[in-house]
PDB file of N, CA and C in Angstrom:
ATOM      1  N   UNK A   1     -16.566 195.930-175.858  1.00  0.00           N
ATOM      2  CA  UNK A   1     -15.336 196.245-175.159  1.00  0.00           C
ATOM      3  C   UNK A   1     -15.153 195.264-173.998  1.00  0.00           C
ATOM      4  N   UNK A   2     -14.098 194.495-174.217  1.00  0.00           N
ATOM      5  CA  UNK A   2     -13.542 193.631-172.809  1.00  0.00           C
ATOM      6  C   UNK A   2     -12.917 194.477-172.271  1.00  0.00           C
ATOM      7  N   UNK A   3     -13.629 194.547-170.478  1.00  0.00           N
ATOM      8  CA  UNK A   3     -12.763 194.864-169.634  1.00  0.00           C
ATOM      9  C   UNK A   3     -11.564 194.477-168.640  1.00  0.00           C
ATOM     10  N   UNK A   4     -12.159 193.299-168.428  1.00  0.00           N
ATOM     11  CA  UNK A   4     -10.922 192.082-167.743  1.00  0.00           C
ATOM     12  C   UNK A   4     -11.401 190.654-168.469  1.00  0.00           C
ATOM     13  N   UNK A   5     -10.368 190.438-168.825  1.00  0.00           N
ATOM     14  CA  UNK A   5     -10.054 189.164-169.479  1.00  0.00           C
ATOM     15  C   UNK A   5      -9.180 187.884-168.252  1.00  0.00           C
ATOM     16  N   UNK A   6      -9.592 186.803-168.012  1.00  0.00           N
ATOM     17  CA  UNK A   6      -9.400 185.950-167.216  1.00  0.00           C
ATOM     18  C   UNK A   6      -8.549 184.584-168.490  1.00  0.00           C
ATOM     19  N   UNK A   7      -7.696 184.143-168.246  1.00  0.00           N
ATOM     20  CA  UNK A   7      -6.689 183.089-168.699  1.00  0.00           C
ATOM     21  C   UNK A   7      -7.426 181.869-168.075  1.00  0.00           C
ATOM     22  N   UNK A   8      -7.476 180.812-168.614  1.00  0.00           N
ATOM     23  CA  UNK A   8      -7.783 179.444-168.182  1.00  0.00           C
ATOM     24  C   UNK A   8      -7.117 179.177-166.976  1.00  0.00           C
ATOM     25  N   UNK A   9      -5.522 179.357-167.219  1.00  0.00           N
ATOM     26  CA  UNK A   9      -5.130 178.731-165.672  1.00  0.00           C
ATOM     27  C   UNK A   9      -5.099 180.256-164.851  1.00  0.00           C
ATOM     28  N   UNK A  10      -5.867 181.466-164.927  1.00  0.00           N
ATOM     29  CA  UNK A  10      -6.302 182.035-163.586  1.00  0.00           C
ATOM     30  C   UNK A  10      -7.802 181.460-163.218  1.00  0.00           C
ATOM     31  N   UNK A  11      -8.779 181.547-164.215  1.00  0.00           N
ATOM     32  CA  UNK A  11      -9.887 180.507-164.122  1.00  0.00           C
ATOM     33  C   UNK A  11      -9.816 179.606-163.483  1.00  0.00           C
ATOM     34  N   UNK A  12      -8.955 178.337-163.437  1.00  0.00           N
ATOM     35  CA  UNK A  12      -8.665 177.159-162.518  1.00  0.00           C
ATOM     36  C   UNK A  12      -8.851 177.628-161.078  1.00  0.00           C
ATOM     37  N   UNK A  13      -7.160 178.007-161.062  1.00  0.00           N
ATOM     38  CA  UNK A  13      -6.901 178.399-159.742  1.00  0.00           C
ATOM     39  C   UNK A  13      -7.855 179.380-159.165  1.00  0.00           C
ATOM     40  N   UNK A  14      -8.652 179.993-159.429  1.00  0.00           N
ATOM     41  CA  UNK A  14      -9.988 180.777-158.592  1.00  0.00           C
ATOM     42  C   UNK A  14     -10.897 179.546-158.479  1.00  0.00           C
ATOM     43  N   UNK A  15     -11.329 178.941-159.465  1.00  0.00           N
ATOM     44  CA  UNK A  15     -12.213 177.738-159.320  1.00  0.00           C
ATOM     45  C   UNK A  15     -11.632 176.873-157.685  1.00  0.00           C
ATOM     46  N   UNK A  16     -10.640 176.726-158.061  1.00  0.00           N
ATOM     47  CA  UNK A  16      -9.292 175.618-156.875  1.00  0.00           C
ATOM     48  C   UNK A  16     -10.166 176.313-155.901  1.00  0.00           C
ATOM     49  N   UNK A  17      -9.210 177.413-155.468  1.00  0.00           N
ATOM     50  CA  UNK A  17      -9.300 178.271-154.281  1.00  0.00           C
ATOM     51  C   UNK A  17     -10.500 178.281-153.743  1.00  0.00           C
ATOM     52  N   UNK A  18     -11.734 178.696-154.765  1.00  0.00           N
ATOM     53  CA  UNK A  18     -12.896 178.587-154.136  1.00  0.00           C
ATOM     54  C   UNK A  18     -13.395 177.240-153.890  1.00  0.00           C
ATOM     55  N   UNK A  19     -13.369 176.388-154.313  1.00  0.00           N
ATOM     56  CA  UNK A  19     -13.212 175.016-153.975  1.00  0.00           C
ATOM     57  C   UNK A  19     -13.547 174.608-152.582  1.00  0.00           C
ATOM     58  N   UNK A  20     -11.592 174.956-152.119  1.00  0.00           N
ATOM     59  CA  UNK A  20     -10.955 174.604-151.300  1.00  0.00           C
ATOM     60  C   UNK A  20     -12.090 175.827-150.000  1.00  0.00           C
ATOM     61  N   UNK A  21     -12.565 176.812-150.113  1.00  0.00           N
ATOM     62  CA  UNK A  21     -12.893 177.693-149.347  1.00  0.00           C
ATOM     63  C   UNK A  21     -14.150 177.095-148.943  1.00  0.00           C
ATOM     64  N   UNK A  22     -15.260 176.702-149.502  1.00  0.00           N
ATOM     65  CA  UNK A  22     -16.224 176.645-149.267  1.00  0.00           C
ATOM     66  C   UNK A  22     -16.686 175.395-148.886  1.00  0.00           C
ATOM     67  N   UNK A  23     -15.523 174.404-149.158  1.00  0.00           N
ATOM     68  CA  UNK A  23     -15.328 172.772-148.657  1.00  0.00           C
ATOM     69  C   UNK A  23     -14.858 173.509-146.850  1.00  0.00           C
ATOM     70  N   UNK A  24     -14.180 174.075-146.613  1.00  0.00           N
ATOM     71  CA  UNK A  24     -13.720 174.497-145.393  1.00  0.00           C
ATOM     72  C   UNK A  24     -14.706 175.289-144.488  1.00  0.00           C
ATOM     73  N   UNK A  25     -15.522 176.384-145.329  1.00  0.00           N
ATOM     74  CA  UNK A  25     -16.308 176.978-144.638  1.00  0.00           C
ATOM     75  C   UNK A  25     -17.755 176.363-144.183  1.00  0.00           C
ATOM     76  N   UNK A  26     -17.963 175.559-145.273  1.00  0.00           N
ATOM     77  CA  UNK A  26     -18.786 174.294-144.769  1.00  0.00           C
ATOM     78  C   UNK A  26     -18.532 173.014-143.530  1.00  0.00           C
ATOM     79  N   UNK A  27     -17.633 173.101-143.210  1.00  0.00           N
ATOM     80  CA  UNK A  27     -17.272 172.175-142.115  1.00  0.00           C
ATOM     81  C   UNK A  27     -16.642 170.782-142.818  1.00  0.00           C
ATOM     82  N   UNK A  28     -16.469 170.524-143.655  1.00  0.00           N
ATOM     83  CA  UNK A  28     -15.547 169.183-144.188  1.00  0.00           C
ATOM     84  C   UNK A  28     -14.112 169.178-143.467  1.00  0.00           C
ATOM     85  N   UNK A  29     -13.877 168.283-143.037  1.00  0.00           N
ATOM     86  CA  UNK A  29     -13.113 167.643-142.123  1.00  0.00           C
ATOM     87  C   UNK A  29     -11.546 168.481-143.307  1.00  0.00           C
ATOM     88  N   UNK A  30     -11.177 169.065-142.415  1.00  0.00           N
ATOM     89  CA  UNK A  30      -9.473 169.338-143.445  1.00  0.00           C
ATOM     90  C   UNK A  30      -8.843 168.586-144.233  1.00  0.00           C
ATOM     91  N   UNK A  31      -8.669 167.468-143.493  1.00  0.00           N
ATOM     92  CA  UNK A  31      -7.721 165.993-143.938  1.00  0.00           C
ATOM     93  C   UNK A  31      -8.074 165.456-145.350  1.00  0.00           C
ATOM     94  N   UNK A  32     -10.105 166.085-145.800  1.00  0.00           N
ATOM     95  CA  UNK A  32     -10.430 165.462-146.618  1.00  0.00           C
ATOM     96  C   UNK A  32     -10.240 166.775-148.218  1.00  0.00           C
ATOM     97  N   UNK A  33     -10.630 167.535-147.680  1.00  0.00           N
ATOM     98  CA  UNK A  33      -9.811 168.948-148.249  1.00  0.00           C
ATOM     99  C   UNK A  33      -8.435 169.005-148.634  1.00  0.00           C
ATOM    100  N   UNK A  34      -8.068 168.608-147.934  1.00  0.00           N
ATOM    101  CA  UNK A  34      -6.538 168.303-148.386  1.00  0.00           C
ATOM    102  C   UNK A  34      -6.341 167.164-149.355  1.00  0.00           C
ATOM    103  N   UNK A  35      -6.943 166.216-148.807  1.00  0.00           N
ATOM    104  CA  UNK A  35      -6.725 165.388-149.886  1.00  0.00           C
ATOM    105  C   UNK A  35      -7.527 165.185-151.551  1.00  0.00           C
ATOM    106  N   UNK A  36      -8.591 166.315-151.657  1.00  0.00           N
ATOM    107  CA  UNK A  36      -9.214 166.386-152.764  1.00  0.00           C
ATOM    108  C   UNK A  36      -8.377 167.636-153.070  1.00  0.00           C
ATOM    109  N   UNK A  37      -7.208 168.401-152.623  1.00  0.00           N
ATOM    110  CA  UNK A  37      -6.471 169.378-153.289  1.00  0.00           C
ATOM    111  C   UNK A  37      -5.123 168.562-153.856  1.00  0.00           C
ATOM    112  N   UNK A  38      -5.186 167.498-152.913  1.00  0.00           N
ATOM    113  CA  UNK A  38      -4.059 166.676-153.686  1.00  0.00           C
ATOM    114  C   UNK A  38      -2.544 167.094-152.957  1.00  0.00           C
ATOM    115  N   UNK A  39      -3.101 167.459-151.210  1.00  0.00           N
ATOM    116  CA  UNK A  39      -1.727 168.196-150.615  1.00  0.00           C
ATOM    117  C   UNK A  39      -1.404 166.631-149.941  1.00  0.00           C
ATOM    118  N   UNK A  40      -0.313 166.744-149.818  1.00  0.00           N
ATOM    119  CA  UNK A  40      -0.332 165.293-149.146  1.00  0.00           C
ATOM    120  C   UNK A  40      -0.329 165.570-147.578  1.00  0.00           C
ATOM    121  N   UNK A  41      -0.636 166.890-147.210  1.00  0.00           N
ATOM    122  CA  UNK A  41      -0.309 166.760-145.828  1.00  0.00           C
ATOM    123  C   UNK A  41      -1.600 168.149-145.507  1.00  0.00           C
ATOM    124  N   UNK A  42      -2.243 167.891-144.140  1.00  0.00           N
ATOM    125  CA  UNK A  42      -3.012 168.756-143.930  1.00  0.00           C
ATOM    126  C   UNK A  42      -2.639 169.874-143.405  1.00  0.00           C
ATOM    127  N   UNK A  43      -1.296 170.030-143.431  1.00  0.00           N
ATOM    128  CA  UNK A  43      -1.026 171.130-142.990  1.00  0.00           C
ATOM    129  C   UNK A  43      -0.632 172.308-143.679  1.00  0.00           C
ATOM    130  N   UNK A  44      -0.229 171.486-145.065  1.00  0.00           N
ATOM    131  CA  UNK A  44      -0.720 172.344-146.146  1.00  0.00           C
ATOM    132  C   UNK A  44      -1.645 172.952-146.449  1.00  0.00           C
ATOM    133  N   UNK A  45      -2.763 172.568-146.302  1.00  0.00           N
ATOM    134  CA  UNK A  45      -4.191 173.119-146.458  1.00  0.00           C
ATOM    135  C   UNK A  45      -4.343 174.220-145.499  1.00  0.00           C
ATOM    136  N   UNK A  46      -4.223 173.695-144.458  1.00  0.00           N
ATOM    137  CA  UNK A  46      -3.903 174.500-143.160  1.00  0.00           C
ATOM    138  C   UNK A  46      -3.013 175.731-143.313  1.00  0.00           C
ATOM    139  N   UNK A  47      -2.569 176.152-143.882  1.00  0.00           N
ATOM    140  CA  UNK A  47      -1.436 176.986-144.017  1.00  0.00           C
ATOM    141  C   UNK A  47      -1.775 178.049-145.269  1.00  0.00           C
ATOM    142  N   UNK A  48      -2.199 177.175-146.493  1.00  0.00           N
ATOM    143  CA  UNK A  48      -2.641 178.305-147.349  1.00  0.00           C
ATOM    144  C   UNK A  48      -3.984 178.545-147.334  1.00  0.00           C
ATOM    145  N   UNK A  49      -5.135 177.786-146.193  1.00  0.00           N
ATOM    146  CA  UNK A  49      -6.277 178.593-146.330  1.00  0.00           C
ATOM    147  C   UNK A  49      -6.645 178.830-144.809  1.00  0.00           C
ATOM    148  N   UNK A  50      -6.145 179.351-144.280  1.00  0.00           N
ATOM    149  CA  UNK A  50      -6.289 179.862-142.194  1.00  0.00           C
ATOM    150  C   UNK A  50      -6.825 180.778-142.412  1.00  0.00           C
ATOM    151  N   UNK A  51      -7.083 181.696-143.208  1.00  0.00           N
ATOM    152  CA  UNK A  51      -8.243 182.205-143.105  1.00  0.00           C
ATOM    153  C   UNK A  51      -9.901 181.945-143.005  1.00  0.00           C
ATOM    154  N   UNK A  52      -9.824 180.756-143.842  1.00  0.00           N
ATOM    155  CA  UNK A  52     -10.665 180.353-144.576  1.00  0.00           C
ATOM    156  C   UNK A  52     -11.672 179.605-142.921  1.00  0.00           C
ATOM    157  N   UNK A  53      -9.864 178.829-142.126  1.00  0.00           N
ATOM    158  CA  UNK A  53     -10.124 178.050-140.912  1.00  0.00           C
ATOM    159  C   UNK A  53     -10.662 178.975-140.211  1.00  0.00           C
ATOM    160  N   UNK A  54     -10.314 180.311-140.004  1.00  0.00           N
ATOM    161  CA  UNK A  54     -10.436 180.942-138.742  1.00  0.00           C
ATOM    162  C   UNK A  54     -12.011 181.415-138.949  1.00  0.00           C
ATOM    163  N   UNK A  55     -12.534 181.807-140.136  1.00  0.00           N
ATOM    164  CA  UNK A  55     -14.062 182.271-140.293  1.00  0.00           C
ATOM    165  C   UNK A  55     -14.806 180.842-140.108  1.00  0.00           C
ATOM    166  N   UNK A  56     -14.322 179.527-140.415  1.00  0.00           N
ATOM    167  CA  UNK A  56     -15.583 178.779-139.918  1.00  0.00           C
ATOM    168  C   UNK A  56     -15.116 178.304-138.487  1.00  0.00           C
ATOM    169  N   UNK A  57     -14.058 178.817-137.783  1.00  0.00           N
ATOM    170  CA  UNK A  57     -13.871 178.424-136.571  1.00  0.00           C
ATOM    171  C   UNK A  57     -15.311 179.890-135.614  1.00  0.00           C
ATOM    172  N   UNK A  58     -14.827 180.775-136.322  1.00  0.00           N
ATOM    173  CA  UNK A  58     -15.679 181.808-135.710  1.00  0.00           C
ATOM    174  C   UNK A  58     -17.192 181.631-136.145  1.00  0.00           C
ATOM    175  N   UNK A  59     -17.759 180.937-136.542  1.00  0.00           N
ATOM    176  CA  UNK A  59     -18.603 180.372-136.753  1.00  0.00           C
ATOM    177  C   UNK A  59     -19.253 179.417-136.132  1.00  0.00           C
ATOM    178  N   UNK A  60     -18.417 178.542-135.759  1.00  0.00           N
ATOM    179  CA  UNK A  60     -19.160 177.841-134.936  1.00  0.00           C
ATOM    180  C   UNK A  60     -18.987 177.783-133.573  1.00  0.00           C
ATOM    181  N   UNK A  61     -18.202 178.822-133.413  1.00  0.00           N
ATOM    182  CA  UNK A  61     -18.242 179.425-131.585  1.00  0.00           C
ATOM    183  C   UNK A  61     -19.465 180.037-131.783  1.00  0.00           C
ATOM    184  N   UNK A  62     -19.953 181.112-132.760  1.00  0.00           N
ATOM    185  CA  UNK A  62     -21.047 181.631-132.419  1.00  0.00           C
ATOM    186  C   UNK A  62     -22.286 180.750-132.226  1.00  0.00           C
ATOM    187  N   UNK A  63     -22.461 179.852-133.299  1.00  0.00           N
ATOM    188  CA  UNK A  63     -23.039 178.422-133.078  1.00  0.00           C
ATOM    189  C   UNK A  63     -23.343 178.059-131.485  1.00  0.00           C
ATOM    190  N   UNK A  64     -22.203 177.508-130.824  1.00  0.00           N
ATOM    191  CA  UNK A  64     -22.223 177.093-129.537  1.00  0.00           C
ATOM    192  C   UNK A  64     -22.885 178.110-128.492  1.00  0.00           C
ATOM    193  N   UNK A  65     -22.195 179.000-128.625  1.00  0.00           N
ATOM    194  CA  UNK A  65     -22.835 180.456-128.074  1.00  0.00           C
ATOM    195  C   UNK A  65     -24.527 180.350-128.046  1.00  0.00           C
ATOM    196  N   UNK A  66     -24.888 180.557-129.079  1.00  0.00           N
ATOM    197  CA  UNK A  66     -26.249 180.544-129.386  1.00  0.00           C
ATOM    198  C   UNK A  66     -27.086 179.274-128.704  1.00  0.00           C
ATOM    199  N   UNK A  67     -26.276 178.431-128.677  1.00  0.00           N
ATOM    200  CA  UNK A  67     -26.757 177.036-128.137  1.00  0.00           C
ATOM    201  C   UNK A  67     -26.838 176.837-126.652  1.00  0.00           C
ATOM    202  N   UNK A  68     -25.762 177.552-126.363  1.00  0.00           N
ATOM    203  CA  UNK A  68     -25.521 177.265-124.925  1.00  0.00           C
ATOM    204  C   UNK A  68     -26.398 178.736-124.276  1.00  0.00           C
ATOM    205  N   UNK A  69     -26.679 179.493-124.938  1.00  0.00           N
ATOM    206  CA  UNK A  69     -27.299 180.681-124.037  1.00  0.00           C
ATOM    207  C   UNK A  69     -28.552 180.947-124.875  1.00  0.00           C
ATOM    208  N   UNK A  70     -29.382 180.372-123.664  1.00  0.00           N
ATOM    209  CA  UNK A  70     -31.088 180.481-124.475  1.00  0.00           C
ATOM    210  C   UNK A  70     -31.652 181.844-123.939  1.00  0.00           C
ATOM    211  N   UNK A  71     -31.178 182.480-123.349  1.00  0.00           N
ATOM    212  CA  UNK A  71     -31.695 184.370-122.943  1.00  0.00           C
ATOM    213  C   UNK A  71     -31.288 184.280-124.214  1.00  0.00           C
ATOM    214  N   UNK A  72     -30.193 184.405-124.699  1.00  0.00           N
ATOM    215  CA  UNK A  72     -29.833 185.233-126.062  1.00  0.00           C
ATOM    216  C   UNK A  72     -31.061 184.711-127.364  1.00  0.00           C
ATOM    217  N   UNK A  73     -30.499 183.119-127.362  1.00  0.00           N
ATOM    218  CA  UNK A  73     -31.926 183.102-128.576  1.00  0.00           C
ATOM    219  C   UNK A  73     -33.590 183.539-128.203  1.00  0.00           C
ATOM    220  N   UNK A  74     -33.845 183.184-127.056  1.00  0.00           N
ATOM    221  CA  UNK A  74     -34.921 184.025-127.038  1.00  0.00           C
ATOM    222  C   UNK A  74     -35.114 185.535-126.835  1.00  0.00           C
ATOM    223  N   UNK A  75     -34.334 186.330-126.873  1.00  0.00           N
ATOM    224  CA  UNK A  75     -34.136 187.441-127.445  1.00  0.00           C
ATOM    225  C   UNK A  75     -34.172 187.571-129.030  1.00  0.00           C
ATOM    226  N   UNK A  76     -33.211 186.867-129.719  1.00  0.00           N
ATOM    227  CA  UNK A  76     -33.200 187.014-131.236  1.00  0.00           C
ATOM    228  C   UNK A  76     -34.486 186.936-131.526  1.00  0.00           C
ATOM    229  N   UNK A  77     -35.486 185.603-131.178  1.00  0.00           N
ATOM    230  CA  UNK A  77     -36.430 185.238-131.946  1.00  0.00           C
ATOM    231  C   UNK A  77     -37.549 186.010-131.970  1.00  0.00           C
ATOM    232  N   UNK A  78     -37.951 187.028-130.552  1.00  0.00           N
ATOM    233  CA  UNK A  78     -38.619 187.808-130.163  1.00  0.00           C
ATOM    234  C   UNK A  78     -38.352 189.394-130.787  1.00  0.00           C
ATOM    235  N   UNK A  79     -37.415 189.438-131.196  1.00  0.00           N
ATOM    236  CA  UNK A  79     -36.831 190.612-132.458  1.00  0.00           C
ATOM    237  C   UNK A  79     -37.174 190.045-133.441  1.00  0.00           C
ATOM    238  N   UNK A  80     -37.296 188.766-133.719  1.00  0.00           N
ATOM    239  CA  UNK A  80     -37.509 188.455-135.247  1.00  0.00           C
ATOM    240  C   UNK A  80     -39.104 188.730-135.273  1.00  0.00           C
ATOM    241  N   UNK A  81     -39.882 188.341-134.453  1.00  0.00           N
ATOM    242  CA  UNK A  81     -41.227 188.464-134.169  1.00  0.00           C
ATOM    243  C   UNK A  81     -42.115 189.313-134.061  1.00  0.00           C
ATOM    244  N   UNK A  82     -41.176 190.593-133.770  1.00  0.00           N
ATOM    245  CA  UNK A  82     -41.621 192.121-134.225  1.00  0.00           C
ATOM    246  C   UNK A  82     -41.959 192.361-135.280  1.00  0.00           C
ATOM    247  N   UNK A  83     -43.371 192.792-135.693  1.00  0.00           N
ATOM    248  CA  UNK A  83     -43.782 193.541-137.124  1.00  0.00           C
ATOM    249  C   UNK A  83     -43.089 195.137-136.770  1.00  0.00           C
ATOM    250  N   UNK A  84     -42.496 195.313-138.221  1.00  0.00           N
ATOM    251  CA  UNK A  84     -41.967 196.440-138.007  1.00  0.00           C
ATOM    252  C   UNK A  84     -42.705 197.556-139.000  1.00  0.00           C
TER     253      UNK A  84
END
């Protein structure tokens, strides 16, 4: 028994999308994202994946965060260091 059946071009376009998501959530420069989607403008990219921007933007504030405040990582690491 098939329960969901997927079409080639919904296949693609999930392939695309995720693509495009994980090129972004990885930190690749937009401009270059865009241009391996074939948008001619980055603001295209920008526009249909801002979500995608805003989780690796929140990402690497926490990044900086972590960087810039060493109470905090030495807190984390000293929780990690606990046998529980």
């Amino acid at each position: 028994m098939v329960l969901f059946r997927e079409s080639k071009v919904e296949t693609f376009w999930a392939l695309f999308y995720t693509n495009a998501t994980l090129l972004i959530a990885a930190g690749t420069p937009l401009k270059t994202v865009a241009n391996r989607l074939g948008h001619a403008q980055p603001s295209t990219t920008n526009n249909i994946y801002t979500h995608s921007i805003k989780s690796a933007d929140e990402a690497a504030a926490e990044t900086l965060e972590d960087i810039l405040s060493p109470t905090k990582n030495l807190k984390k690491k000293n929780s990690k260091s606990k046998i529980r």
